[in-house]
Protein backbone atom coordinates (compact mmCIF):
# COMPACT_ATOMS: atom_id res chain seq x y z
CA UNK A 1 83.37 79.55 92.58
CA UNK A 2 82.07 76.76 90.47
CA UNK A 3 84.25 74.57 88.46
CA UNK A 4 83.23 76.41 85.16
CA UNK A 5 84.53 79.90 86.23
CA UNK A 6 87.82 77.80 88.09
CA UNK A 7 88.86 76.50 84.91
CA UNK A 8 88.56 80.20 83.39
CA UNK A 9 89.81 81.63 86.46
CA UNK A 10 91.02 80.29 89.55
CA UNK A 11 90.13 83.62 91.15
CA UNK A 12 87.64 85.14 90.23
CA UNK A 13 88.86 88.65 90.62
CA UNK A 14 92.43 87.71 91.11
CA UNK A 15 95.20 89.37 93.43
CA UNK A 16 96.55 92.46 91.94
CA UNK A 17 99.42 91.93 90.17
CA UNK A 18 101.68 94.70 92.54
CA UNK A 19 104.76 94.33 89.99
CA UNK A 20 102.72 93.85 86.54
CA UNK A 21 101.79 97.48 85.74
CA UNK A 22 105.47 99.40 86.95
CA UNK A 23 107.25 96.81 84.71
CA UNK A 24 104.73 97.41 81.91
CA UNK A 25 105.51 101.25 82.24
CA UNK A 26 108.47 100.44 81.30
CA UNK A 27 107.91 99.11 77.85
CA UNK A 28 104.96 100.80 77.12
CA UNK A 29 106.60 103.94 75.40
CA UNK A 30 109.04 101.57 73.68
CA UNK A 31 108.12 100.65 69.81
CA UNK A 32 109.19 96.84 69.83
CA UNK A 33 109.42 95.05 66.88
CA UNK A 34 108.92 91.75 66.04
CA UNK A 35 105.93 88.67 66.34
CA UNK A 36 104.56 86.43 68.59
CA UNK A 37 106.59 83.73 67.42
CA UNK A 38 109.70 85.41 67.10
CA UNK A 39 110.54 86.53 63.55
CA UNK A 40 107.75 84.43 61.97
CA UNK A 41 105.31 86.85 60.54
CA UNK A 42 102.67 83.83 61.16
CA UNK A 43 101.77 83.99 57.08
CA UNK A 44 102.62 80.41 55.09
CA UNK A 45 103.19 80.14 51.57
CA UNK A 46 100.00 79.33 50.34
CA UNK A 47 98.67 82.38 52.62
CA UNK A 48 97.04 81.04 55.56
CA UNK A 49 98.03 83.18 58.86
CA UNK A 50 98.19 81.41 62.11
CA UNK A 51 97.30 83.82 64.79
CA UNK A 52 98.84 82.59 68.57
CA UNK A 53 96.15 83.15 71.45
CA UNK A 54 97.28 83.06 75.04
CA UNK A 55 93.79 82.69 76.45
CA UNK A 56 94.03 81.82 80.09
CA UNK A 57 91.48 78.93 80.27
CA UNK A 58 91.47 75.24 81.69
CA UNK A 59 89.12 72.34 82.06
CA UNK A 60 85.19 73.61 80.93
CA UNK A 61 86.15 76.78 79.31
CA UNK A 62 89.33 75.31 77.49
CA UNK A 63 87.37 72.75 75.80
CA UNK A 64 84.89 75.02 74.95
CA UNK A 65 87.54 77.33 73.30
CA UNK A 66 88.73 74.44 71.75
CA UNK A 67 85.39 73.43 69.75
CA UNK A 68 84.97 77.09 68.68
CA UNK A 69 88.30 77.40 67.69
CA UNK A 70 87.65 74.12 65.24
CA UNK A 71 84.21 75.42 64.33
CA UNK A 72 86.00 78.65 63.44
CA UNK A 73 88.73 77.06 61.30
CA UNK A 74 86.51 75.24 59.26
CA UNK A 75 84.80 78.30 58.14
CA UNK A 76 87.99 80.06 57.40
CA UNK A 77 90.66 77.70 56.19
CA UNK A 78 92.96 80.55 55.42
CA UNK A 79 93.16 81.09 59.58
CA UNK A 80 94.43 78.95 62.30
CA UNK A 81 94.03 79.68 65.63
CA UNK A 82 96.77 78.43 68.16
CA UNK A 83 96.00 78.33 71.71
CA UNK A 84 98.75 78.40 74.48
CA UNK A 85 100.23 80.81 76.45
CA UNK A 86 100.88 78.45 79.63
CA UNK A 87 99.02 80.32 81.70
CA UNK A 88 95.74 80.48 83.57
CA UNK A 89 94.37 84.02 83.58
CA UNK A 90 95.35 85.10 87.21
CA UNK A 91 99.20 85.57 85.88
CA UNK A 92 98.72 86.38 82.06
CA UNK A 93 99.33 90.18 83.02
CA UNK A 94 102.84 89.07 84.31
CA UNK A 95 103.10 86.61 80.99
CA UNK A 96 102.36 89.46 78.73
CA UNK A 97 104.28 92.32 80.39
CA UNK A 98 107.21 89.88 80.06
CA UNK A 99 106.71 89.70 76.19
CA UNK A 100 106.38 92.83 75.68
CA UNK A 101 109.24 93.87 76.81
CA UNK A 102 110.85 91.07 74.76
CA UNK A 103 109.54 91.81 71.96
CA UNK A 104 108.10 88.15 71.08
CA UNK A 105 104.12 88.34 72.56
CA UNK A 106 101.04 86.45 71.21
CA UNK A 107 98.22 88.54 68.75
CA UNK A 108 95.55 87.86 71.25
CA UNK A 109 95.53 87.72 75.00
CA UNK A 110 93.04 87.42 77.81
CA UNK A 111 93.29 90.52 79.67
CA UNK A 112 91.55 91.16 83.10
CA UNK A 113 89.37 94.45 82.36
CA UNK A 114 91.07 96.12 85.88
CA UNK A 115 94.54 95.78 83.87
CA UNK A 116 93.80 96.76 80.43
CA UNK A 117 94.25 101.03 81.01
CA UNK A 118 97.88 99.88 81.77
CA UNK A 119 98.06 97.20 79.09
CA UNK A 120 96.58 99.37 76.40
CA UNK A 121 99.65 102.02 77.02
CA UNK A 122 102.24 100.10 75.07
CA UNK A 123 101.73 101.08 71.09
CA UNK A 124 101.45 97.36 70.43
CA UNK A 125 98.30 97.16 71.12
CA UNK A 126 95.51 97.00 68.52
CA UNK A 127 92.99 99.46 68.34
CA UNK A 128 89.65 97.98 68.16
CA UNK A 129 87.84 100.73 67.69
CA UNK A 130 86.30 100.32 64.00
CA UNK A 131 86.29 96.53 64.39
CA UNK A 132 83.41 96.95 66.99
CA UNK A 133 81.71 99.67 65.37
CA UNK A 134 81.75 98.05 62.10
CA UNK A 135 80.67 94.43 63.16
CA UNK A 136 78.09 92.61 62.37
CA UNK A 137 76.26 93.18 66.23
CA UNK A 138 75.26 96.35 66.48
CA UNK A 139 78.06 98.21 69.06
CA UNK A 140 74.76 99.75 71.16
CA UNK A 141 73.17 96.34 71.13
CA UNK A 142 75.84 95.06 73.32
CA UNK A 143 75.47 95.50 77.36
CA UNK A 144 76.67 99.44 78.58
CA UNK A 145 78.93 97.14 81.08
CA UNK A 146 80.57 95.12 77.77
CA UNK A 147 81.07 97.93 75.86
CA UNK A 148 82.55 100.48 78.61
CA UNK A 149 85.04 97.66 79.75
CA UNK A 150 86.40 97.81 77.14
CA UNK A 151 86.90 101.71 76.10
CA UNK A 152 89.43 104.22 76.69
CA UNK A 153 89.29 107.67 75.73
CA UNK A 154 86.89 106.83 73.31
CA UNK A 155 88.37 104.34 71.79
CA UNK A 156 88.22 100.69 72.10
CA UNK A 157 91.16 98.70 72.74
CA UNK A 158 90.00 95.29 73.40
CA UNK A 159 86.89 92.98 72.81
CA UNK A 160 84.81 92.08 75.37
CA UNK A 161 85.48 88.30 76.32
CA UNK A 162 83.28 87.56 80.10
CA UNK A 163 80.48 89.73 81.23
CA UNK A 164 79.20 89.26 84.61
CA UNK A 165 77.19 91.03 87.76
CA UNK A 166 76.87 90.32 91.54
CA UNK A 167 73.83 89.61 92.94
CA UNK A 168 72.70 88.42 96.57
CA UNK A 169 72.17 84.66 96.65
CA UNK A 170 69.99 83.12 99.64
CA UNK A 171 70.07 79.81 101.50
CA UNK A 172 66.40 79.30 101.84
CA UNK A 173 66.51 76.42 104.38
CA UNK A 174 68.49 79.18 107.23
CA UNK A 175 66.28 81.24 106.37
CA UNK A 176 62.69 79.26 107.04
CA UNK A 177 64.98 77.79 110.46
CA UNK A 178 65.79 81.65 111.50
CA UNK A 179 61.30 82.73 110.49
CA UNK A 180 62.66 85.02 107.73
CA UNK A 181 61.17 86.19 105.16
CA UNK A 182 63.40 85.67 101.81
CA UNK A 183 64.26 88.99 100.69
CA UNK A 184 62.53 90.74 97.64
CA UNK A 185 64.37 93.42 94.89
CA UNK A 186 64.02 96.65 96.57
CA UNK A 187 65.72 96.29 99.87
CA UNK A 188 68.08 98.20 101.87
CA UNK A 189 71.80 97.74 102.87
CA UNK A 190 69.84 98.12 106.64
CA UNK A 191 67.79 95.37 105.86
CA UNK A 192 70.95 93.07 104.73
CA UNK A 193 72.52 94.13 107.71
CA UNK A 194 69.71 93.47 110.01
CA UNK A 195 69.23 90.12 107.95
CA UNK A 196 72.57 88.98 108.57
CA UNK A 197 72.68 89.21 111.91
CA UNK A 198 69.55 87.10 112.02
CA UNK A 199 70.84 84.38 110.48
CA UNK A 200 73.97 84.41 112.69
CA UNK A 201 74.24 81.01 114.91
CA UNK A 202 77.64 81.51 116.36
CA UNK A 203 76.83 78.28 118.35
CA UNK A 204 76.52 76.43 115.82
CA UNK A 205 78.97 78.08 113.24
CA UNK A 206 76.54 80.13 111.01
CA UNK A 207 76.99 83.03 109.29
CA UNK A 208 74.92 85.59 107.82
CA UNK A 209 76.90 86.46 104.77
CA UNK A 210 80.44 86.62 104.13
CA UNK A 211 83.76 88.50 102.27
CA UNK A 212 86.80 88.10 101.19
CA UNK A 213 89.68 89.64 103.56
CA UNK A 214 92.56 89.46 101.64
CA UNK A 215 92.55 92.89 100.51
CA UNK A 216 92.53 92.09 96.65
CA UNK A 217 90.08 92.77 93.90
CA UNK A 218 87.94 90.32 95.39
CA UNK A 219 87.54 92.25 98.09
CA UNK A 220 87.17 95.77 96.29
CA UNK A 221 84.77 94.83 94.50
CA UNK A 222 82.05 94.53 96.08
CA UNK A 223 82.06 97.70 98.32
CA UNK A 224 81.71 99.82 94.58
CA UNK A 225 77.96 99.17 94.47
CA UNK A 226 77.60 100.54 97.63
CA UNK A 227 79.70 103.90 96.79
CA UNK A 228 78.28 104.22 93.68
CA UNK A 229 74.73 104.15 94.91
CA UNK A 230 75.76 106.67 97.02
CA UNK A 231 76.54 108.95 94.64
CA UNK A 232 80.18 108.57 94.94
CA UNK A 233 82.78 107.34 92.21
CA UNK A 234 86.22 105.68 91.52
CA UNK A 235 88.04 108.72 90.50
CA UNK A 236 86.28 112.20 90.47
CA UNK A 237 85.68 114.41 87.70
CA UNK A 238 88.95 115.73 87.92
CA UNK A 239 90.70 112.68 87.08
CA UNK A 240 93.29 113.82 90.07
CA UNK A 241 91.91 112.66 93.38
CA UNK A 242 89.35 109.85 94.31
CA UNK A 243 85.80 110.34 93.88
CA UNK A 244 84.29 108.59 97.40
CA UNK A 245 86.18 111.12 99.86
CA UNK A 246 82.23 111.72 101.47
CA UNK A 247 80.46 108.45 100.53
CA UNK A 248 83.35 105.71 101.06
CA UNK A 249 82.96 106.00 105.04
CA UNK A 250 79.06 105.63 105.08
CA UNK A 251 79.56 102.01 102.76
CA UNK A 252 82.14 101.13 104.78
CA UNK A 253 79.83 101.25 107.92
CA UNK A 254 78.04 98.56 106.25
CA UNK A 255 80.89 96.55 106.72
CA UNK A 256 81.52 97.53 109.69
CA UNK A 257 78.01 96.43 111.29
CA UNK A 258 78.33 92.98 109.53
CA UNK A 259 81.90 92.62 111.62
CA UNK A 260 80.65 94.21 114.77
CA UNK A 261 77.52 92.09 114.67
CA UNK A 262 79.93 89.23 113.93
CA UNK A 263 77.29 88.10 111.29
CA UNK A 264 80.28 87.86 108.67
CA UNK A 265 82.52 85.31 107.74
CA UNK A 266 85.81 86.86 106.36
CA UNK A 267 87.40 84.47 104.23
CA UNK A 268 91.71 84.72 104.92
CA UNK A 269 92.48 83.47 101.48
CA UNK A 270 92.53 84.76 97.96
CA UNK A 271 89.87 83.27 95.51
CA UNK A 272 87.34 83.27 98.32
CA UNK A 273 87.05 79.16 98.20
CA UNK A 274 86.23 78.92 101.82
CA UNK A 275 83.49 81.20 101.74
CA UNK A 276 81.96 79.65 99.12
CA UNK A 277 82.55 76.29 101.14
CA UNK A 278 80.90 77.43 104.27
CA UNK A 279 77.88 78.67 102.12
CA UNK A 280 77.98 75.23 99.90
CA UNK A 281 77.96 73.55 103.38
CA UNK A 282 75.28 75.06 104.72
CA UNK A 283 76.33 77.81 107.25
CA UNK A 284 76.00 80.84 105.78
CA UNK A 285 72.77 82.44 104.99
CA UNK A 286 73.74 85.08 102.15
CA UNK A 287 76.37 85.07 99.74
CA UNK A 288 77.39 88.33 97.06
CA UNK A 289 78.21 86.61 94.40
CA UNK A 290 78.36 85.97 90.45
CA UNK A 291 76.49 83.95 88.00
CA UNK A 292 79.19 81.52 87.76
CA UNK A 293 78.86 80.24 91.41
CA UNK A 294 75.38 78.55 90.53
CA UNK A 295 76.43 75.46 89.30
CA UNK A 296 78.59 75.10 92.16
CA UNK A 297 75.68 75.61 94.47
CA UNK A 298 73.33 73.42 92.46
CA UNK A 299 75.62 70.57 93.01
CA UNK A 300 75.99 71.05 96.60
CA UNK A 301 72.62 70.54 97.05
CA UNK A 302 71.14 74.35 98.45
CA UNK A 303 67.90 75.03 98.08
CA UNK A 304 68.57 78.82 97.16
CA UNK A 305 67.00 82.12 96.19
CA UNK A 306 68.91 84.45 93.80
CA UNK A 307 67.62 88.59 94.36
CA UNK A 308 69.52 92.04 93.57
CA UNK A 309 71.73 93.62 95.43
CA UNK A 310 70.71 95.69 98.11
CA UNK A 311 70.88 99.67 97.84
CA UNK A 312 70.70 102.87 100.34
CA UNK A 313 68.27 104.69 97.48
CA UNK A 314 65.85 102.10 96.32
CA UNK A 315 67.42 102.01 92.54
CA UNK A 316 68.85 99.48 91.19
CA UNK A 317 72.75 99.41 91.05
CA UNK A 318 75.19 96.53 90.93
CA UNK A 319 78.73 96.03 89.48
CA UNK A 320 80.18 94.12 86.30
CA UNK A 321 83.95 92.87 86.26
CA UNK A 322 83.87 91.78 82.32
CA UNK A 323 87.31 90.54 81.15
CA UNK A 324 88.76 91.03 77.95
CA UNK A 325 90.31 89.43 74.70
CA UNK A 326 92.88 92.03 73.89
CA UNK A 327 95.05 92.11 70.53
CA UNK A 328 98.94 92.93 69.68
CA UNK A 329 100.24 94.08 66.63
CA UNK A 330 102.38 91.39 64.89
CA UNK A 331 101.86 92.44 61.17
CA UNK A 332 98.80 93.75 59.59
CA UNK A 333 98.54 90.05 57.90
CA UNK A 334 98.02 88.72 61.67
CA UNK A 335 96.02 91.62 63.25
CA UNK A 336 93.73 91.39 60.50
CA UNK A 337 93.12 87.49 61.22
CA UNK A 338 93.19 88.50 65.27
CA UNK A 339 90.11 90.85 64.11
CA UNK A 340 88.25 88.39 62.20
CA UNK A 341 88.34 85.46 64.71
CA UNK A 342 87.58 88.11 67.69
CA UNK A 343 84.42 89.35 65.48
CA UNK A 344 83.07 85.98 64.93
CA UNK A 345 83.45 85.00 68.31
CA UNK A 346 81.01 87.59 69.48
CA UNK A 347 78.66 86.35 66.84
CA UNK A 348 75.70 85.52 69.12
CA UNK A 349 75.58 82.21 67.52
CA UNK A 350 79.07 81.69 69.23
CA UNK A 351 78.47 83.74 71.82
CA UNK A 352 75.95 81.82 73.47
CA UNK A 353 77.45 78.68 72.95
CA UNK A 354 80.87 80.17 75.31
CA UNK A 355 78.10 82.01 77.68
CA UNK A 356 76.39 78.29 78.43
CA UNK A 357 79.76 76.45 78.34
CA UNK A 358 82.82 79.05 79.65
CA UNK A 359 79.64 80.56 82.72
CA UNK A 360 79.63 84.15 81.11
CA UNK A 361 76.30 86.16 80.84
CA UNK A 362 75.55 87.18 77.26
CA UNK A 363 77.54 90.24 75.22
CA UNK A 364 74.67 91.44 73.94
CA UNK A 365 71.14 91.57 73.94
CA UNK A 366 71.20 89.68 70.55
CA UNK A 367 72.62 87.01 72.74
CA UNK A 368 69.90 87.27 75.23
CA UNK A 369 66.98 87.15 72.74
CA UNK A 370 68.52 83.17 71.48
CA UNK A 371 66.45 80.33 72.47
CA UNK A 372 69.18 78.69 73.39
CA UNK A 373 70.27 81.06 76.22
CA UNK A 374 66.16 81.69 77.41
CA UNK A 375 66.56 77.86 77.47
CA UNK A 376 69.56 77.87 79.85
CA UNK A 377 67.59 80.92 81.98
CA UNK A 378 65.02 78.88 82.07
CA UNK A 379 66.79 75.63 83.41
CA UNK A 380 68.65 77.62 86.06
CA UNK A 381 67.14 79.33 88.96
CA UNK A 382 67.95 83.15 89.66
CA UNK A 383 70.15 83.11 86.38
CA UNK A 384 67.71 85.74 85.09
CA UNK A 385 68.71 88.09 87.97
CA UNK A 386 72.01 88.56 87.26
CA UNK A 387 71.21 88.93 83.65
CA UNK A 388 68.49 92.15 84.58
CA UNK A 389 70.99 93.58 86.52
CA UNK A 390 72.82 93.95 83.70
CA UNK A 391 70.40 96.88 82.69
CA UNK A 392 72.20 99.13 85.39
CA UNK A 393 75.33 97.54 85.83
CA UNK A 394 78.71 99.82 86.52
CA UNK A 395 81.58 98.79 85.68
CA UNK A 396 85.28 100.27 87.38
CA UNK A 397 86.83 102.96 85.10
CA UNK A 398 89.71 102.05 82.45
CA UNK A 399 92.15 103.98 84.41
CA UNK A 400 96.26 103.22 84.77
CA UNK A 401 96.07 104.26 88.42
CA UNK A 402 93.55 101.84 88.84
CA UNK A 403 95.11 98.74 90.77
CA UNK A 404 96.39 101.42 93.52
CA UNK A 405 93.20 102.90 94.54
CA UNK A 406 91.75 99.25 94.43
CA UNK A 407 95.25 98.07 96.91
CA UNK A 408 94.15 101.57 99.04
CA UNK A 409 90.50 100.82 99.13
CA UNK A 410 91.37 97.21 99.62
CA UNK A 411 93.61 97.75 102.90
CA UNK A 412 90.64 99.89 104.24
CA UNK A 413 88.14 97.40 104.01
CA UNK A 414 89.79 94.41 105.50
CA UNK A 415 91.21 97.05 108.86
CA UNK A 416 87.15 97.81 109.16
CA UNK A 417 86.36 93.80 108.59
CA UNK A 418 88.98 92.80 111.31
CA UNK A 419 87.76 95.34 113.90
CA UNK A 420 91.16 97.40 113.27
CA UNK A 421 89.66 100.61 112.43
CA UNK A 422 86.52 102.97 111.90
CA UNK A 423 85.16 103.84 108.43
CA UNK A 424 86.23 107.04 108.78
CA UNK A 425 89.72 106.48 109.67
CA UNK A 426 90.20 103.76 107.13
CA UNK A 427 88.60 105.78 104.72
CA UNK A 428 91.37 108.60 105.28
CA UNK A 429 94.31 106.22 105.14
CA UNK A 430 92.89 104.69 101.89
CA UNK A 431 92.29 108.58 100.48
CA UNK A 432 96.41 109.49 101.24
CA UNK A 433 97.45 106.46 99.33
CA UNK A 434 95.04 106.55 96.52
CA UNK A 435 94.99 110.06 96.13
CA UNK A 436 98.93 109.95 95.77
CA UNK A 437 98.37 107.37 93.09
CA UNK A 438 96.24 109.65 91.15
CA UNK A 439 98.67 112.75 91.15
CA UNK A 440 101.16 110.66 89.34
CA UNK A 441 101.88 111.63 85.75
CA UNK A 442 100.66 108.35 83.56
């Protein structure tokens, strides 16, 4: 993870937050009154409304917030904009369940998209729905993966804040040592396999790729492309059981040839920072990753080769994990101000300038089209594959019961990684607990 995406999140993914969503439940059908700032309905006497944001950035991306925020103010001197929260982004679900059920929370928060179905229950949240559909970008002109992030029911209940996609990204000096050729858009989850084990030096401490084994969101992740591709799904149509009961155990062989092969390097630790370090170093050949890991791997010195993810079908698929900025009700004087900062933040004259400096790919395709962001594409190799796959990027479903099927799906993954079990018998443990999720009333 490169030190642009650290300072906006430590982990990429994150660790599910176990305890966040139960204590949520329990506010969420409670009507709290009150503000962000305790009684203070954030309006001054000469009318200006000071809206609080709890944004979850450091470093890069907080200074970048910072000069947007100023630019912002400028143009609307009836609005300030106060950043805080005290948080980085990892434990803003705990911050924010915790106000809520205080009744003193901020008008904005930075919401990881896998938390916002269970955010979005308690009636404090804003609905966003008109906002997005009545801003000045077109609400189709922004990516399928930005705008279904983002929706529930229908509705939308937060604005899109980071967009990203995986893509494959190759350490060309392994592979000219190993007399491979570097892999081209269009290959197989065989060929990866088959690649990997290539590239494997066990004398000499290579890998061939490598994944997180910690069981979190991390590790999820990555095994949805797979499943999807498949023709296999989160949740099934049904809503009431999960939706990769026949096509979970054939990705998870995939991971289960990378450990038998012992081509992969499974990273013990959340965040995945040693498997970016052994790839940064050197010894690993391929690495599934984000856009936000190129700088990283620029300044390490690789010689690399960005292409799409592999599939079993020959189309296109990969996943997006976009984040979200996600407003509270503290007054219709302060939601109102929320909405107007939120809507000129996705301006794509902003937009691009928090893309290039905070490491997300662009909202929209207004966004994409700037010369300021072909610019950046063009100064960065492979940055232009992750934005393509954007054109078929997934993204998990806004679903309460989400984090459980993720912990389920999770526990299977890391057994098959470790040698501990088969596909198919992971893939039934991880069905009992997910599909027990599922049943329960939301």
């Amino acid at each position: 993870m490169d030190a642009v995406r650290r300072a906006a999140r430590p982990s990429r993914r994150g660790v599910l937050r176990a305890g966040g969503g139960a204590a949520l439940a329990a506010v969420a059908g409670t009507a709290v009154t009150g503000c962000g700032a305790g009684t203070d309905d954030g309006v001054a006497a000469d009318g200006t409304v000071t809206v609080e944001m709890w944004h979850g950035q450091a470093d890069t991306a907080k200074k970048a917030l910072e000069g947007l925020v100023a630019d912002f103010e400028r143009s609307h001197p009836k609005i300030r904009v106060k950043l805080g929260g005290g948080v980085l982004a990892d434990v803003m679900l705990q911050k924010v369940t915790a106000a809520l059920a205080a009744g003193s929370y901020p008008d904005i928060a930075y919401i990881f998209g896998s938390d916002l179905a269970r955010v979005a229950r308690s009636p404090q949240v804003v609905d966003l729905t008109e906002t997005a559909r009545s801003g000045p970008v077109p609400w189709k002109n922004y990516w399928a993966a930005s705008r279904d992030a983002v929706t529930l029911n229908g509705r939308v209940r937060a604005a899109p804040a980071v967009l990203d996609s995986l893509a494959v990204v190759c350490n060309k000096k392994l592979f000219r040592e190993a007399g491979l050729p570097l892999p081209e858009a269009g290959w197989t989850w065989q060929d990866f396999v088959a690649t990997a084990r290539a590239l494997t030096e066990s004398g000499r401490g290579r890998f061939g790729t490598g994944w997180p084994g910690t069981g979190d969101e991390d590790t999820v992740w990555r095994l949805w492309p797979l499943i999807w591709d498949l023709g296999g799904d989160v949740v099934d149509d049904g809503g009431k059981g999960i939706g990769f009961a026949d096509t979970g155990a054939r990705a998870l062989q995939v991971v289960a040839d990378l450990a038998r092969d012992k081509s992969v390097y499974v990273d013990p630790k959340p965040g995945s920072e040693q498997m970016y370090q052994v790839f940064q170093s050197g010894r690993m050949g391929m690495v599934v990753t984000g856009p936000w890991q190129l700088p990283d791997i620029e300044t390490a010195g690789i010689d690399y080769h960005v292409v799409p993810l592999p599939s079993f079908s020959g189309r296109p698929v990969t996943i997006s994990g976009p984040d979200t900025w996600t407003v509270f009700d503290n007054g219709e004087a302060r939601a109102k101000a929320a909405r107007t900062f939120l809507t000129w933040l996705a301006r794509p004259e902003q937009d691009v300038r928090w893309d290039i400096e905070a490491g997300s790919l662009p909202l929209s395709r207004r966004t994409e089209a700037l010369p300021a962001w072909q610019d950046k594409v063009a100064r960065t190799e492979g940055l232009n594959v992750f934005t393509t796959a954007l054109e078929t990027a997934r993204v998990r479903p806004v679903h309460p019961a989400y984090p459980e099927v993720s912990q389920a799906l999770g526990q299977a993954i890391v057994a098959v990684l470790l040698g501990r079990s088969t596909p198919e018998k992971a893939l039934r443990a991880c069905a009992d607990e997910a599909n027990a999720a599922l049943l329960i009333p939301r």
